[in-house]
N, C-alpha and C. Protein backbone atom coordinates (compact mmCIF):
# COMPACT_ATOMS: atom_id res chain seq x y z
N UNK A 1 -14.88 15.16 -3.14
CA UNK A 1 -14.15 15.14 -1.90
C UNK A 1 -13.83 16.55 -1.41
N UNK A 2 -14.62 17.48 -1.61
CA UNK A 2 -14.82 18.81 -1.61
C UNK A 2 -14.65 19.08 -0.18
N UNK A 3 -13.43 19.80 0.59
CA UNK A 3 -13.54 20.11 2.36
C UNK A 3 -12.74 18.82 3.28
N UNK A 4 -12.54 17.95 2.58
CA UNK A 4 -11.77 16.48 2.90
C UNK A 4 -10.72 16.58 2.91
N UNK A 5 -9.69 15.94 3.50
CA UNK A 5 -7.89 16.17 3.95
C UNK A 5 -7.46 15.21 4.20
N UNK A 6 -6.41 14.81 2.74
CA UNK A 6 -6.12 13.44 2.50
C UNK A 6 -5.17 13.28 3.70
N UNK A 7 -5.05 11.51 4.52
CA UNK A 7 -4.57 11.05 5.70
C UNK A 7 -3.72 10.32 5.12
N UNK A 8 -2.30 10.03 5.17
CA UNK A 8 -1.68 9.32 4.72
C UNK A 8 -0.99 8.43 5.44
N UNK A 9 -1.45 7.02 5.37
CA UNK A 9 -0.55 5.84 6.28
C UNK A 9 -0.10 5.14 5.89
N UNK A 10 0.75 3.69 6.73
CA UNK A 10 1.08 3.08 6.33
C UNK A 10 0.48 1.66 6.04
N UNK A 11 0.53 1.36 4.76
CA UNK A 11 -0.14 -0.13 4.23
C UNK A 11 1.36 -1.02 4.81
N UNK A 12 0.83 -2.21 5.75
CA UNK A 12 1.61 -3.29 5.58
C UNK A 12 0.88 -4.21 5.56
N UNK A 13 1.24 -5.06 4.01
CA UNK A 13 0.66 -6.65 4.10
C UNK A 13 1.57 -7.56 4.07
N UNK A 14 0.92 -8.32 3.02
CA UNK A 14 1.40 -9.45 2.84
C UNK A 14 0.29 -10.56 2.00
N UNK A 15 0.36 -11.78 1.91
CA UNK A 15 -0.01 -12.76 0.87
C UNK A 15 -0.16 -14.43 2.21
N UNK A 16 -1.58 -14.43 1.91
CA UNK A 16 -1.63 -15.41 2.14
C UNK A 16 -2.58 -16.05 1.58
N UNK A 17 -2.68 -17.97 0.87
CA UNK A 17 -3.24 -18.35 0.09
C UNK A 17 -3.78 -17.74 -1.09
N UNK A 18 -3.07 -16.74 -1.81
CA UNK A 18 -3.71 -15.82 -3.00
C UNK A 18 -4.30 -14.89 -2.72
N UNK A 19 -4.34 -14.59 -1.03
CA UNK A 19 -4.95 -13.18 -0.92
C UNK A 19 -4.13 -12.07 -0.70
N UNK A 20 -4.32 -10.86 -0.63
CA UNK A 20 -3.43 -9.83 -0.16
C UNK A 20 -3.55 -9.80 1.07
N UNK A 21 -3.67 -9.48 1.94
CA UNK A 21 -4.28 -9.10 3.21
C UNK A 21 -3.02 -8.35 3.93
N UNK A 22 -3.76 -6.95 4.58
CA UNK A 22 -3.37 -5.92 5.08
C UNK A 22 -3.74 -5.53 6.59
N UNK A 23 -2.45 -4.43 6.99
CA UNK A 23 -3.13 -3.54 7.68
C UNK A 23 -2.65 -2.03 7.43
N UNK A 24 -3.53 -1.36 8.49
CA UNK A 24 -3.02 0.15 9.16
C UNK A 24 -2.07 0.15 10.19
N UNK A 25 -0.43 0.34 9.58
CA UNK A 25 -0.03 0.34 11.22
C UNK A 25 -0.40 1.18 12.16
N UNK A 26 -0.66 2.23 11.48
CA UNK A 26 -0.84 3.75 12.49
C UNK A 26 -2.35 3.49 12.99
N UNK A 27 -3.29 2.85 12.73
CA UNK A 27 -4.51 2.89 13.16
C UNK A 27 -4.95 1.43 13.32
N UNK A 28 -4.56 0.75 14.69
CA UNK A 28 -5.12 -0.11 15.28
C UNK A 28 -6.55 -1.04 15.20
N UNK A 29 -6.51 -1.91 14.49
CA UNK A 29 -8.18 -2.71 14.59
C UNK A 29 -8.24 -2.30 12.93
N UNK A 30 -7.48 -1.50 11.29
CA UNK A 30 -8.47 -1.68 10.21
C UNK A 30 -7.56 -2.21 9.75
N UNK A 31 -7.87 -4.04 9.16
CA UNK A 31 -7.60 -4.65 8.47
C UNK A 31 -8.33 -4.76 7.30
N UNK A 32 -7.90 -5.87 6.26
CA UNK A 32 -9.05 -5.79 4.86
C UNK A 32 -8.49 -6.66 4.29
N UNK A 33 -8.74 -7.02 3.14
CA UNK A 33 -8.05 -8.36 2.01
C UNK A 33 -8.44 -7.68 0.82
N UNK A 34 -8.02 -8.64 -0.43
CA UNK A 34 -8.16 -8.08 -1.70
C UNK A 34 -7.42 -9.18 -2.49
N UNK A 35 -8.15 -9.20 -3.60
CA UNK A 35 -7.87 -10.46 -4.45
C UNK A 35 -6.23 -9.88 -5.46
N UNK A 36 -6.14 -8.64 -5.17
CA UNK A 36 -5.23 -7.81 -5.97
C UNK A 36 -4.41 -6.36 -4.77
N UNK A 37 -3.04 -6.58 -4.67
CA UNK A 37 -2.99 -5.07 -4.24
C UNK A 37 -3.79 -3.89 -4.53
N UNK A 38 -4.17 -3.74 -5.61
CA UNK A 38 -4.88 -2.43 -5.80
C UNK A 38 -6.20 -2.77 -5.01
N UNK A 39 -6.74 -4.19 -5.73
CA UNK A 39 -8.52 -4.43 -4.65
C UNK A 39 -7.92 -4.17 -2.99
N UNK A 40 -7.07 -5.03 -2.42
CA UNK A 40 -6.29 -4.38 -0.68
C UNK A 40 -6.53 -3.09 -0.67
N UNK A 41 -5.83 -2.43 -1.33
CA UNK A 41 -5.92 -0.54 -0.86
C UNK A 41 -7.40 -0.07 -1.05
N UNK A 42 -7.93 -0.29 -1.99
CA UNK A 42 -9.74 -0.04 -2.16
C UNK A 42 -10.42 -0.33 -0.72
N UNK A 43 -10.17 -1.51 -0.44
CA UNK A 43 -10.83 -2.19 0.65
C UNK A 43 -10.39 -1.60 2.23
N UNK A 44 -8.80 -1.69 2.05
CA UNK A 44 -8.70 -1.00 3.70
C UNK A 44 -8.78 0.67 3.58
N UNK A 45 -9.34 1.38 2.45
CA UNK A 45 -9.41 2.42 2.71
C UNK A 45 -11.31 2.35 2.90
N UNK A 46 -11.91 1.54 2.35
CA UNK A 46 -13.30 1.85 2.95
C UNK A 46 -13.17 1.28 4.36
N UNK A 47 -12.53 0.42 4.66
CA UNK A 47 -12.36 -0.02 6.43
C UNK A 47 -11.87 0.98 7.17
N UNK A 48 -11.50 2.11 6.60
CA UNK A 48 -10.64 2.96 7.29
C UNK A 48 -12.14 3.84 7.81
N UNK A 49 -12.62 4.20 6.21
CA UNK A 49 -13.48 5.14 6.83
C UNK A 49 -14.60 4.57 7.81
N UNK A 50 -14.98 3.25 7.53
CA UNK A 50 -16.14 2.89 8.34
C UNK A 50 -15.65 3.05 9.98
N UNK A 51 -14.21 2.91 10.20
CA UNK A 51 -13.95 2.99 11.27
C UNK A 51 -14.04 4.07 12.53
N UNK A 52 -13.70 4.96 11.29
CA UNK A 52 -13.52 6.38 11.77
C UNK A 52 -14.92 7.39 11.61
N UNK A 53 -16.25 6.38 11.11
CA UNK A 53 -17.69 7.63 10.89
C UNK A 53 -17.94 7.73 12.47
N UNK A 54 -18.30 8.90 12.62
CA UNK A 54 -19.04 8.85 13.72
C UNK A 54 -20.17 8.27 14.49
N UNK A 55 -20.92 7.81 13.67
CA UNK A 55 -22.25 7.12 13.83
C UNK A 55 -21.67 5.58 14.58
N UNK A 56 -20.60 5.57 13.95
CA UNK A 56 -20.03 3.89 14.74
C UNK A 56 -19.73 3.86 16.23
N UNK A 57 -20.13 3.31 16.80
CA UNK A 57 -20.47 2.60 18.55
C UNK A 57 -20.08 1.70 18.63
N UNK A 58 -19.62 1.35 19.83
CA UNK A 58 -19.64 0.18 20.13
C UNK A 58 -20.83 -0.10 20.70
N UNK A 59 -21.51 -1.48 20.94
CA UNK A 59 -22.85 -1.79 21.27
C UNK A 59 -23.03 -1.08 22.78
N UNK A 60 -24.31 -1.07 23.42
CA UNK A 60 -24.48 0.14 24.48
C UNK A 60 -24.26 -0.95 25.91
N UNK A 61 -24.18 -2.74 25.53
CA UNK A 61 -23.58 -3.50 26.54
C UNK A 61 -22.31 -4.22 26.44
N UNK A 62 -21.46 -3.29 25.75
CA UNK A 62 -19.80 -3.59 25.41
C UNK A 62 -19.18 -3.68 26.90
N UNK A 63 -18.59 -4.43 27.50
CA UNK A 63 -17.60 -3.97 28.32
C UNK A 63 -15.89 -4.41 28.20
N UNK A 64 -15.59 -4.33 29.31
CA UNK A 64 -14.07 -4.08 29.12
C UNK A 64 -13.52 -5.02 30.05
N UNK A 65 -12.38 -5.68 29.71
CA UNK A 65 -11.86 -6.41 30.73
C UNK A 65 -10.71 -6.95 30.24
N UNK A 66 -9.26 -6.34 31.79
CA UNK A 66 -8.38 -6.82 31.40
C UNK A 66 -7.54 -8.23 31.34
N UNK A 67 -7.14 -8.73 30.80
CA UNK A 67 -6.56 -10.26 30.81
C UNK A 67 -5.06 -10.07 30.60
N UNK A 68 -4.22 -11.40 31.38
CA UNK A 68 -3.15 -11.56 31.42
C UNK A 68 -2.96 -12.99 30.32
N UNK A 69 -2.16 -12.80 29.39
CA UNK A 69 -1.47 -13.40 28.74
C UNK A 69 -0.10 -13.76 28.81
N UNK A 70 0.41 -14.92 28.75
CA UNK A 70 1.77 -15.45 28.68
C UNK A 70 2.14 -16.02 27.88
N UNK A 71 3.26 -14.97 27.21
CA UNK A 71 4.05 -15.25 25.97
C UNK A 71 5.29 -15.37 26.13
């Protein structure tokens, strides 16, 4: 990890049906699961990075559109 600069966030999960399942609060969209807290942190830290490589796109006919919801 030679040149790398550890990022430190926050894990919030929780347990559902025997799983762990997590997120990033600080970083929007990386969730993950894990049969074990420790497997959770393994997992949303490779979700973290896949999130954040550069090579990742969204597809080149993504679009955008806003919607109204009522809650």
């Amino acid at each position: 990890m030679e040149g790398r600069i550890a990022r430190h966030f926050t894990l919030e999960y929780w347990t559902d049906e025997g799983w762990f399942v997590g997120r990033l609060k600080e970083v929007p969209g990386v969730f993950s699961q894990g049969e074990s807290l420790e497997e959770l942190q393994e997992n949303i830290r490779d979700a973290y990075r896949l999130m954040t490589e550069e090579d990742v796109h969204p597809p080149v006919s993504a679009q955008t559109r806003e919607i109204g919801i009522e809650v």
